[in-house]
PDB file of N, CA and C in Angstrom:
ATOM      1  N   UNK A   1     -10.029  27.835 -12.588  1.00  0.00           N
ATOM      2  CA  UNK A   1      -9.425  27.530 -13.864  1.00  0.00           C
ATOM      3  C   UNK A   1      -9.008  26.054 -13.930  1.00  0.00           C
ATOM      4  N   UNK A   2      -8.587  25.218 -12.821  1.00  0.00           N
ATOM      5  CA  UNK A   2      -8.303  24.207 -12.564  1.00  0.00           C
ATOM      6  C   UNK A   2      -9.364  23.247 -13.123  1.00  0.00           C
ATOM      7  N   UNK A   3     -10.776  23.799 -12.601  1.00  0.00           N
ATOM      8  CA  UNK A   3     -11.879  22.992 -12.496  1.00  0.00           C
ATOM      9  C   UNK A   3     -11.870  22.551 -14.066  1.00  0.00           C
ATOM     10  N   UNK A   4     -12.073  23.995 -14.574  1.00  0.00           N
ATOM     11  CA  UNK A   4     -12.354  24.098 -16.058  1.00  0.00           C
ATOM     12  C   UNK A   4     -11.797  22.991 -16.455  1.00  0.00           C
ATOM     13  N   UNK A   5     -10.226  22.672 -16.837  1.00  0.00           N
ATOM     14  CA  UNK A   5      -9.356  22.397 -17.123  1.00  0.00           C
ATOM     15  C   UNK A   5      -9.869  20.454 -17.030  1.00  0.00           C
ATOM     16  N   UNK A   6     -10.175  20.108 -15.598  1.00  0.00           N
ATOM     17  CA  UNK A   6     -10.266  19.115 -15.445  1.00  0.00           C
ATOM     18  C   UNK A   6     -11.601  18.201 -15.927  1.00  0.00           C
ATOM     19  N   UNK A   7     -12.459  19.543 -16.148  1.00  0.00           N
ATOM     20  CA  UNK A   7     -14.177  19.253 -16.647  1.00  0.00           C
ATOM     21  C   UNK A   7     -13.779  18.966 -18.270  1.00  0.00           C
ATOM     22  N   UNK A   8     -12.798  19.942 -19.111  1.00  0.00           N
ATOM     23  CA  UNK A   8     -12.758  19.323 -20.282  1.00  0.00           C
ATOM     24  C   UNK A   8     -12.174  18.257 -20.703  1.00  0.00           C
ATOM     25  N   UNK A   9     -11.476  17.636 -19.402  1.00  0.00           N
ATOM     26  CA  UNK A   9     -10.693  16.585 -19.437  1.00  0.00           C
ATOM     27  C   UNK A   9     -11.238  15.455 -19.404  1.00  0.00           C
ATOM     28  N   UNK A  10     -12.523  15.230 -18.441  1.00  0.00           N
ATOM     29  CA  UNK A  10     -12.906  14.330 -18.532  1.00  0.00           C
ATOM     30  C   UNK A  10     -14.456  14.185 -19.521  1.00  0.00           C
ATOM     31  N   UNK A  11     -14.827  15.598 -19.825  1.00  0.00           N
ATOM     32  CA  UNK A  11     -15.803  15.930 -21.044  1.00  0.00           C
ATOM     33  C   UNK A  11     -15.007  14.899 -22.418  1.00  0.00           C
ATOM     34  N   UNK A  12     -13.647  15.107 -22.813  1.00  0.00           N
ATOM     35  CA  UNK A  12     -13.102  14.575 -24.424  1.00  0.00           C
ATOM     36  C   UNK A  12     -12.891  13.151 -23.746  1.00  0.00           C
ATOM     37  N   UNK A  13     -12.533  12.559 -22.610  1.00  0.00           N
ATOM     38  CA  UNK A  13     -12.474  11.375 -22.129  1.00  0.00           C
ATOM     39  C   UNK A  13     -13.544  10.475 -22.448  1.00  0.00           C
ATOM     40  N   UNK A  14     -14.925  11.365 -21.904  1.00  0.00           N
ATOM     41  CA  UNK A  14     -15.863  10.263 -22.010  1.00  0.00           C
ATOM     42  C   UNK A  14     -16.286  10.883 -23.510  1.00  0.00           C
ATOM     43  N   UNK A  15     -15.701  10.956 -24.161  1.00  0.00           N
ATOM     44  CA  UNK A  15     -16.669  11.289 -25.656  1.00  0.00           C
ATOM     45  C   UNK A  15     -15.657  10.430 -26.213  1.00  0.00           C
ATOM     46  N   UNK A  16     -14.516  10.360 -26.273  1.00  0.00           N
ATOM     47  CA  UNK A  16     -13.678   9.286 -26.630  1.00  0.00           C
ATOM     48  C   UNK A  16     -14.093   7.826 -26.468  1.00  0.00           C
ATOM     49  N   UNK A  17     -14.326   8.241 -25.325  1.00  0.00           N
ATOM     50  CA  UNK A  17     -14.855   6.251 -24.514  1.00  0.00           C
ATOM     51  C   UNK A  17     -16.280   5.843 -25.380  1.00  0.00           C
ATOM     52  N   UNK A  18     -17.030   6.904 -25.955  1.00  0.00           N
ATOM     53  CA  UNK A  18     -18.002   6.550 -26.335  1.00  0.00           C
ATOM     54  C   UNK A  18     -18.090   6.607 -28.158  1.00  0.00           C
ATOM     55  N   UNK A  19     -17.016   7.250 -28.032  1.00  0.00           N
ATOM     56  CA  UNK A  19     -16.927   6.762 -29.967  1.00  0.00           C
ATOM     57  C   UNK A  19     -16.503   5.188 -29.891  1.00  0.00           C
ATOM     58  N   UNK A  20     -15.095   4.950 -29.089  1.00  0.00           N
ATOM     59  CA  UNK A  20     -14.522   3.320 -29.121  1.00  0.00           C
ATOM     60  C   UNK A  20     -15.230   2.467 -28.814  1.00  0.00           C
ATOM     61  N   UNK A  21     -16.546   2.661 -27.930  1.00  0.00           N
ATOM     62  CA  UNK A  21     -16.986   1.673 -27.653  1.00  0.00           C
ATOM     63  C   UNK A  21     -18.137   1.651 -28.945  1.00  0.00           C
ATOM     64  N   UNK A  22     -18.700   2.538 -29.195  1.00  0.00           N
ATOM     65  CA  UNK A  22     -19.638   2.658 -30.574  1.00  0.00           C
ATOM     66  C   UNK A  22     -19.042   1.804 -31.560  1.00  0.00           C
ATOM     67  N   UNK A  23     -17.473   1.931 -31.816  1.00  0.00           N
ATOM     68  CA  UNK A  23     -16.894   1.108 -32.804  1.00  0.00           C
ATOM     69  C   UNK A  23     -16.812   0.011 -32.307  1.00  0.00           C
ATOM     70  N   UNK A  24     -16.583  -0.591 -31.171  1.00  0.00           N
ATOM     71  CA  UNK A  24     -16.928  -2.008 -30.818  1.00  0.00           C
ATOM     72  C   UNK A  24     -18.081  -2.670 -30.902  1.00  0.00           C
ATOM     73  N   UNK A  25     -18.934  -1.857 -30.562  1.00  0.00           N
ATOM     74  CA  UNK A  25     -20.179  -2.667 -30.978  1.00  0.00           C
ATOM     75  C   UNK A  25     -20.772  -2.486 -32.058  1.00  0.00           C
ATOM     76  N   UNK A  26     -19.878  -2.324 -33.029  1.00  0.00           N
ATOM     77  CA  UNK A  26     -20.236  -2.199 -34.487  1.00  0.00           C
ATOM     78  C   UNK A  26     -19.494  -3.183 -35.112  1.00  0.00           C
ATOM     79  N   UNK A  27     -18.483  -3.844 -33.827  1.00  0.00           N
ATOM     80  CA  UNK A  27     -17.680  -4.828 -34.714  1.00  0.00           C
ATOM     81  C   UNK A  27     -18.756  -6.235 -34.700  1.00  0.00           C
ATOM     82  N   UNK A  28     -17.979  -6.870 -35.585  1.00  0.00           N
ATOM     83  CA  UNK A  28     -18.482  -8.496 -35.332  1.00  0.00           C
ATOM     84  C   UNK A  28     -17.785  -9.442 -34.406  1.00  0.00           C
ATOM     85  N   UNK A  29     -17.066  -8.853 -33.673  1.00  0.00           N
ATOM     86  CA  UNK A  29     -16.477  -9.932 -33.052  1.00  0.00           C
ATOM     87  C   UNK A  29     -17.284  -9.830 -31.359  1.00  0.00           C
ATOM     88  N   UNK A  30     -17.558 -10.798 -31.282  1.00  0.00           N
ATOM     89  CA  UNK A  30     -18.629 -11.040 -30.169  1.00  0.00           C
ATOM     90  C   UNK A  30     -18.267 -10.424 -28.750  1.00  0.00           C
ATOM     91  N   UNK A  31     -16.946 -10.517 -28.352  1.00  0.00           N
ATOM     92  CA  UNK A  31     -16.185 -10.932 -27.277  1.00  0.00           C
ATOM     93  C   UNK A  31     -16.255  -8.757 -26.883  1.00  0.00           C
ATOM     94  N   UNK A  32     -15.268  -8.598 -27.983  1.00  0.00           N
ATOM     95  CA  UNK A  32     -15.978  -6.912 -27.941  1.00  0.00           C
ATOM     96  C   UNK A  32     -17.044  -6.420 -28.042  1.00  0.00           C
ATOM     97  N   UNK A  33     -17.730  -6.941 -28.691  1.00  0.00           N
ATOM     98  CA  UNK A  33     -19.384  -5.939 -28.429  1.00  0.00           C
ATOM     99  C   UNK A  33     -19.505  -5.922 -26.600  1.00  0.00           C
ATOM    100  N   UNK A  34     -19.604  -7.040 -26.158  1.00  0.00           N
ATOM    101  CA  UNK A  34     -19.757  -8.080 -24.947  1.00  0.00           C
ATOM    102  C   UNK A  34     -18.920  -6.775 -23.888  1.00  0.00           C
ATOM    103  N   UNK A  35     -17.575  -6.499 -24.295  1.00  0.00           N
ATOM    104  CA  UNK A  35     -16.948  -5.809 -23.335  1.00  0.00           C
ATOM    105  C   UNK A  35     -16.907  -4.349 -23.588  1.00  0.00           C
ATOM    106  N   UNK A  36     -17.694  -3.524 -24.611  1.00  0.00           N
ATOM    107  CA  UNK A  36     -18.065  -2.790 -24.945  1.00  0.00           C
ATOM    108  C   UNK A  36     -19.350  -2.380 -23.995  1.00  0.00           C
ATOM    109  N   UNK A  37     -20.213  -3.221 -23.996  1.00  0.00           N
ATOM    110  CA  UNK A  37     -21.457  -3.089 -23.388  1.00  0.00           C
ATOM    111  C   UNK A  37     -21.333  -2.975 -22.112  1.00  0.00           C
ATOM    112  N   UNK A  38     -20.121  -3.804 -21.415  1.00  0.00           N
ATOM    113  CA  UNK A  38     -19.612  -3.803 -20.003  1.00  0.00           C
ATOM    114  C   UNK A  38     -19.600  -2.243 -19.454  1.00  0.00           C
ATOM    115  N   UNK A  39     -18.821  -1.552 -20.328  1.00  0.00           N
ATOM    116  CA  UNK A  39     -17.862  -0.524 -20.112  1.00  0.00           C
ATOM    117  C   UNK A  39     -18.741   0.539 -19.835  1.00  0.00           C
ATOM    118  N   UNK A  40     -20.107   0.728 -21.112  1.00  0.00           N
ATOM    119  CA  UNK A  40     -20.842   1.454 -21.200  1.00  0.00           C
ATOM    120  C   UNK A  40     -21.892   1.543 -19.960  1.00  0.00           C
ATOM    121  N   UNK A  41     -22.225   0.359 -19.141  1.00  0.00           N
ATOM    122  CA  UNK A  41     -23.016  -0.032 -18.225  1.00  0.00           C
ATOM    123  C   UNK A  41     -21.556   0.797 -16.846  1.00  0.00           C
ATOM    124  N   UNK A  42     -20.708   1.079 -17.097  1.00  0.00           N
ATOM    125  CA  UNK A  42     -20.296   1.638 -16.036  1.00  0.00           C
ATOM    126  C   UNK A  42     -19.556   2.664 -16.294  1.00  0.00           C
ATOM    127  N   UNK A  43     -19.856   3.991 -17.007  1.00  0.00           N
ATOM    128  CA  UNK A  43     -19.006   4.873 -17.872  1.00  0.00           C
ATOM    129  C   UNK A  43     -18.695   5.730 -16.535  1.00  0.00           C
ATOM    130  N   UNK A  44     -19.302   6.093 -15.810  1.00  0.00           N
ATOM    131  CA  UNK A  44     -18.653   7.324 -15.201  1.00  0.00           C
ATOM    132  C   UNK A  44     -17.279   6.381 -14.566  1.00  0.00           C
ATOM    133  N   UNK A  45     -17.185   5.478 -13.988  1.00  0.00           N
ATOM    134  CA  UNK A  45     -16.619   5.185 -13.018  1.00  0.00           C
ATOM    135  C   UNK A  45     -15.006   4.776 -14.011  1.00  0.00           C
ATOM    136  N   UNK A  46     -15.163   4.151 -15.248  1.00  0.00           N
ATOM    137  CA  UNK A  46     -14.475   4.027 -16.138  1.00  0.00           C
ATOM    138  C   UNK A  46     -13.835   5.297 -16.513  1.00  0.00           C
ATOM    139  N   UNK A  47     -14.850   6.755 -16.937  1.00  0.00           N
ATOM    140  CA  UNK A  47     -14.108   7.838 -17.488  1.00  0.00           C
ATOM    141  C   UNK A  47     -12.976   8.973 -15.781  1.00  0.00           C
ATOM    142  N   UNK A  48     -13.491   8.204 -14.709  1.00  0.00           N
ATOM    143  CA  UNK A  48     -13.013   8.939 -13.294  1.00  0.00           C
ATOM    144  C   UNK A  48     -11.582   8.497 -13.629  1.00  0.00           C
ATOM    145  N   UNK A  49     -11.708   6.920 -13.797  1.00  0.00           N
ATOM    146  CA  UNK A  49     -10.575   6.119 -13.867  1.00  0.00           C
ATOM    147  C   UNK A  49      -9.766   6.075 -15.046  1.00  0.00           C
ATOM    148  N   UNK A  50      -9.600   7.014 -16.211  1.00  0.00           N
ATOM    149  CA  UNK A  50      -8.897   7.225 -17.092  1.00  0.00           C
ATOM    150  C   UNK A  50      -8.606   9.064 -17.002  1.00  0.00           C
ATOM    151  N   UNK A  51      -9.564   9.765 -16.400  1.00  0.00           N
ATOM    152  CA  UNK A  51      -9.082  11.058 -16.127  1.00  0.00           C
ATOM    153  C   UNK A  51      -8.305  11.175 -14.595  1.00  0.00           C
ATOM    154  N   UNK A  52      -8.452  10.729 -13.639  1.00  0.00           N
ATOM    155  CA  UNK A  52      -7.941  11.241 -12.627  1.00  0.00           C
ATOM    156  C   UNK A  52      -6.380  10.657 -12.632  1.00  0.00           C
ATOM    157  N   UNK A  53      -5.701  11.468 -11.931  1.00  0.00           N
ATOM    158  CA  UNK A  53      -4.698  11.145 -11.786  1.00  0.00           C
ATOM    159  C   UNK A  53      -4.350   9.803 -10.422  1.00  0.00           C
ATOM    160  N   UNK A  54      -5.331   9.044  -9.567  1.00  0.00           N
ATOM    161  CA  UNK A  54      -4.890   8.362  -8.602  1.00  0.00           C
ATOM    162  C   UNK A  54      -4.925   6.956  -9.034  1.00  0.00           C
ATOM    163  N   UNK A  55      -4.303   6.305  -8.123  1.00  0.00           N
ATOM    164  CA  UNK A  55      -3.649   4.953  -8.624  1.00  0.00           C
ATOM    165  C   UNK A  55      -4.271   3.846  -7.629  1.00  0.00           C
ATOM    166  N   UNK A  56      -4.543   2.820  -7.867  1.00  0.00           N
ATOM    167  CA  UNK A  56      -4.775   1.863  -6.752  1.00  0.00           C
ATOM    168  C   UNK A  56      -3.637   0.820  -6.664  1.00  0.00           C
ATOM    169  N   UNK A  57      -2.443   1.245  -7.220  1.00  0.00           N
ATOM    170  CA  UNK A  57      -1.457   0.154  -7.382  1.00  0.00           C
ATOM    171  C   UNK A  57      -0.846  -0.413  -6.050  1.00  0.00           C
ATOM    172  N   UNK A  58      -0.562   0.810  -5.392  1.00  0.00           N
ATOM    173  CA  UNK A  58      -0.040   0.555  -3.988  1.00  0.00           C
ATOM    174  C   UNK A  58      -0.687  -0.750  -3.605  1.00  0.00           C
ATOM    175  N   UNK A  59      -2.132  -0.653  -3.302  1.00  0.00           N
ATOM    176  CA  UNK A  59      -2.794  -1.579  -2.482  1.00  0.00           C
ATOM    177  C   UNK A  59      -3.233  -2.394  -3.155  1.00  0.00           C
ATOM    178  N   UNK A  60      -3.014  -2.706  -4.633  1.00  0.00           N
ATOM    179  CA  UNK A  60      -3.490  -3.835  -4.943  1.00  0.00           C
ATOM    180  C   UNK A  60      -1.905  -4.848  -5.022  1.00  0.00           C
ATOM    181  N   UNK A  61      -0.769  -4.290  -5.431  1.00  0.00           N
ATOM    182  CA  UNK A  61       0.454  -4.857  -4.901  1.00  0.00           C
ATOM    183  C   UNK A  61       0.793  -5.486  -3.122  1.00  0.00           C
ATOM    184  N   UNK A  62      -0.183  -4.252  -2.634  1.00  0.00           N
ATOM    185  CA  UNK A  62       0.060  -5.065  -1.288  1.00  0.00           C
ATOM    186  C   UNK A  62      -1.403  -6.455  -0.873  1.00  0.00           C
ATOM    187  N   UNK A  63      -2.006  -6.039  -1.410  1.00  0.00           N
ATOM    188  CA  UNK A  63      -3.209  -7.554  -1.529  1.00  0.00           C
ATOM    189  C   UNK A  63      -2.585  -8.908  -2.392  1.00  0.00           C
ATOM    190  N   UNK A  64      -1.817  -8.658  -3.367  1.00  0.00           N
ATOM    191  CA  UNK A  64      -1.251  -9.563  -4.290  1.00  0.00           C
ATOM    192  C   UNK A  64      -0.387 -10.372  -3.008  1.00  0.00           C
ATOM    193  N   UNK A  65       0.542  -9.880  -2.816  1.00  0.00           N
ATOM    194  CA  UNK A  65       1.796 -10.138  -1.554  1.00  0.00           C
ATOM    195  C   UNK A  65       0.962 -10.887  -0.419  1.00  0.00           C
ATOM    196  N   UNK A  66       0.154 -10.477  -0.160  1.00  0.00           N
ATOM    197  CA  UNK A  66      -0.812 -11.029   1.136  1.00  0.00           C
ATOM    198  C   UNK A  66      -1.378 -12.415   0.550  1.00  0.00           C
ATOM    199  N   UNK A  67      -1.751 -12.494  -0.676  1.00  0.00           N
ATOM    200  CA  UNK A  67      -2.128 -13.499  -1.508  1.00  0.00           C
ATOM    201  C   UNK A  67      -1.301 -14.331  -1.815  1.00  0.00           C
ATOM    202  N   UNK A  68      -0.344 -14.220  -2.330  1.00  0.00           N
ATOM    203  CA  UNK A  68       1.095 -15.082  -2.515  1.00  0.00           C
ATOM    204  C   UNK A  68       1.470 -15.944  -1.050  1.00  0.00           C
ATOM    205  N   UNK A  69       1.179 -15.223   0.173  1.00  0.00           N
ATOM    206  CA  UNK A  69       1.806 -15.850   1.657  1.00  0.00           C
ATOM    207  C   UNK A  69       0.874 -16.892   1.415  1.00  0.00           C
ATOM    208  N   UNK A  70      -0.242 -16.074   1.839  1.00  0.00           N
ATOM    209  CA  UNK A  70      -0.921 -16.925   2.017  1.00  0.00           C
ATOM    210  C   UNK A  70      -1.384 -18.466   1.091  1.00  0.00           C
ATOM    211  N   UNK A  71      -0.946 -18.061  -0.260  1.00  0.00           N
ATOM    212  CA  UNK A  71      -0.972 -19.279  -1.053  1.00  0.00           C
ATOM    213  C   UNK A  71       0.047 -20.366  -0.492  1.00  0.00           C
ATOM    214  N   UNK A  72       1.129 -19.858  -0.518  1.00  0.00           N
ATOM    215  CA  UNK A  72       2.466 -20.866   0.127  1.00  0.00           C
ATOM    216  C   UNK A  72       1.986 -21.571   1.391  1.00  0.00           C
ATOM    217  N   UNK A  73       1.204 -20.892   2.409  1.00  0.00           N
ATOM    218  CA  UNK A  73       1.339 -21.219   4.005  1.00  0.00           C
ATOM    219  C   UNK A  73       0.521 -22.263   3.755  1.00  0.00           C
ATOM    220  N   UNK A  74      -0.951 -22.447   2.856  1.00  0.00           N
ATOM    221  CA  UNK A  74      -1.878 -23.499   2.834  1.00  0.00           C
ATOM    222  C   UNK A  74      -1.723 -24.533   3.020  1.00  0.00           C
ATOM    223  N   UNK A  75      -2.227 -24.989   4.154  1.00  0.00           N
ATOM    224  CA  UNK A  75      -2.274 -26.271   4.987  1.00  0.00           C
ATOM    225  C   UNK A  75      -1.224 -26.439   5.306  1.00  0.00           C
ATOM    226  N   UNK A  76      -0.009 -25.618   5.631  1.00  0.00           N
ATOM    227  CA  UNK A  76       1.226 -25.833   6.935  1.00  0.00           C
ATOM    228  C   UNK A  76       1.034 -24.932   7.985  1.00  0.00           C
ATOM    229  N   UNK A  77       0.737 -24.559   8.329  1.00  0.00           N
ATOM    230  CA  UNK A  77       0.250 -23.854   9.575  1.00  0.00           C
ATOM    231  C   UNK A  77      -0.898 -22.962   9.917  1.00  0.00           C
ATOM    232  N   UNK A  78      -1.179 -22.404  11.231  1.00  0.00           N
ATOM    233  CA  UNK A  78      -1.870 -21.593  12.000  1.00  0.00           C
ATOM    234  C   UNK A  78      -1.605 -20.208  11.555  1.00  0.00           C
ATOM    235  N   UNK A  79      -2.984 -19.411  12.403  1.00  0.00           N
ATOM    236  CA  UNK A  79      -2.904 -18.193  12.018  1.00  0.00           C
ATOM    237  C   UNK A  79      -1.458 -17.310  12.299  1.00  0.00           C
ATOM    238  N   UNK A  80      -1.029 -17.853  13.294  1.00  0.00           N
ATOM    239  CA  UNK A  80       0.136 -16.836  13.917  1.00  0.00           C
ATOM    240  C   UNK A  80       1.321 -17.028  13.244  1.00  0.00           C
ATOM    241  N   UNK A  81       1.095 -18.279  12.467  1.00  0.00           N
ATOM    242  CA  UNK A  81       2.508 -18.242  11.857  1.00  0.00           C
ATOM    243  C   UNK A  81       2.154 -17.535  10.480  1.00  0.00           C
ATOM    244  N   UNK A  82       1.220 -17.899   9.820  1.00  0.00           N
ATOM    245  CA  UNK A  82       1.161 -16.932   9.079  1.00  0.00           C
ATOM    246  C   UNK A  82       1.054 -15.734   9.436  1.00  0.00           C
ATOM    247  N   UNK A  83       0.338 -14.632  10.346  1.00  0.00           N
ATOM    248  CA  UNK A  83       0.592 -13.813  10.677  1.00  0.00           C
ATOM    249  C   UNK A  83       2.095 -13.272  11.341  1.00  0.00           C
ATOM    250  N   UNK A  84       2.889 -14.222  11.306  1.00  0.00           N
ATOM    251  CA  UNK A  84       4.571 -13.650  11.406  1.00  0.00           C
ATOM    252  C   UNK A  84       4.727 -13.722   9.977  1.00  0.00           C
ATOM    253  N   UNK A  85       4.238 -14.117   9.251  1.00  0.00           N
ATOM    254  CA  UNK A  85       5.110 -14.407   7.590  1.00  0.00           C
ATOM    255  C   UNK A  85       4.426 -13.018   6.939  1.00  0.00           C
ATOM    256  N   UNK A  86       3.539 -12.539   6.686  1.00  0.00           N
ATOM    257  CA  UNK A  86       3.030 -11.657   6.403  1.00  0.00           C
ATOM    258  C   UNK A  86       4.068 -10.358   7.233  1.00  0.00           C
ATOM    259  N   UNK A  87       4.190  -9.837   8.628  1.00  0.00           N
ATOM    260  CA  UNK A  87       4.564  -9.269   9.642  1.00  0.00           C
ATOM    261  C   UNK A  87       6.200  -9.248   8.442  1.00  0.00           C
ATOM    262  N   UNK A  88       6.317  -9.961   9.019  1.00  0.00           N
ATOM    263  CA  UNK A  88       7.842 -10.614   8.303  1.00  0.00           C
ATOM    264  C   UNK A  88       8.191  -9.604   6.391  1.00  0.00           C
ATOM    265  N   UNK A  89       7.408 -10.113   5.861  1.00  0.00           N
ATOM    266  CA  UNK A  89       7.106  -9.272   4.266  1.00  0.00           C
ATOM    267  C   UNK A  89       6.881  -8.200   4.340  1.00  0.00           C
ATOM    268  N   UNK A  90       6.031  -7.326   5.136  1.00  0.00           N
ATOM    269  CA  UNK A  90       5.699  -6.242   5.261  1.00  0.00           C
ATOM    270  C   UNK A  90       6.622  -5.795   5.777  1.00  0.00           C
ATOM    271  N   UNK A  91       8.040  -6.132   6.754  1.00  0.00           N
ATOM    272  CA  UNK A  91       8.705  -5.236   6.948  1.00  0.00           C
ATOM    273  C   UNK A  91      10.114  -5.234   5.896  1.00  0.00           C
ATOM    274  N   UNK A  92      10.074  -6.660   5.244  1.00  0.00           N
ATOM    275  CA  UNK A  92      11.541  -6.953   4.330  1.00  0.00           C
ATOM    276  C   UNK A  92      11.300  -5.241   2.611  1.00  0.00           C
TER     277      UNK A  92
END
């Protein structure tokens, strides 16, 4: 019953995704047709990612943070010190 449940979920998902994008590329504005066409060139992976319930936030918050050190450390030190500054964040 679950299954059911989750098959019609992502059945009205992608029929949704495909009326909005129909209306985008019916618009005139270039920039949407453009990202319309994007969307459509990758629908399943788009309709997984508006029906499922999982998140990639965790790890893209922790790549951001890793990104930020590492922006600051550029060109003042070695790996190890950055690897304490990172060490360091990950446990604050």
């Amino acid at each position: 019953m679950l299954r059911d449940k989750e098959q019609r979920s992502e059945e009205q998902t992608h029929s949704r995704l495909k009326e909005r994008t129909e209306q985008a590329k019916a618009s005139e504005i270039a920039e949407l047709k453009a990202f319309a066409v994007k969307l459509l060139q990758d629908t399943d992976a788009v309709v997984a990612a508006m029906a499922m319930p999982y998140s990639q936030g965790q790890t893209e918050g922790g790549v951001n943070k890793l990104k930020l050190i590492k922006r600051q450390m550029y060109g003042r030190g070695k790996s190890d010190l950055l690897r304490q500054r990172v060490l360091y964040a990950s446990a604050a």
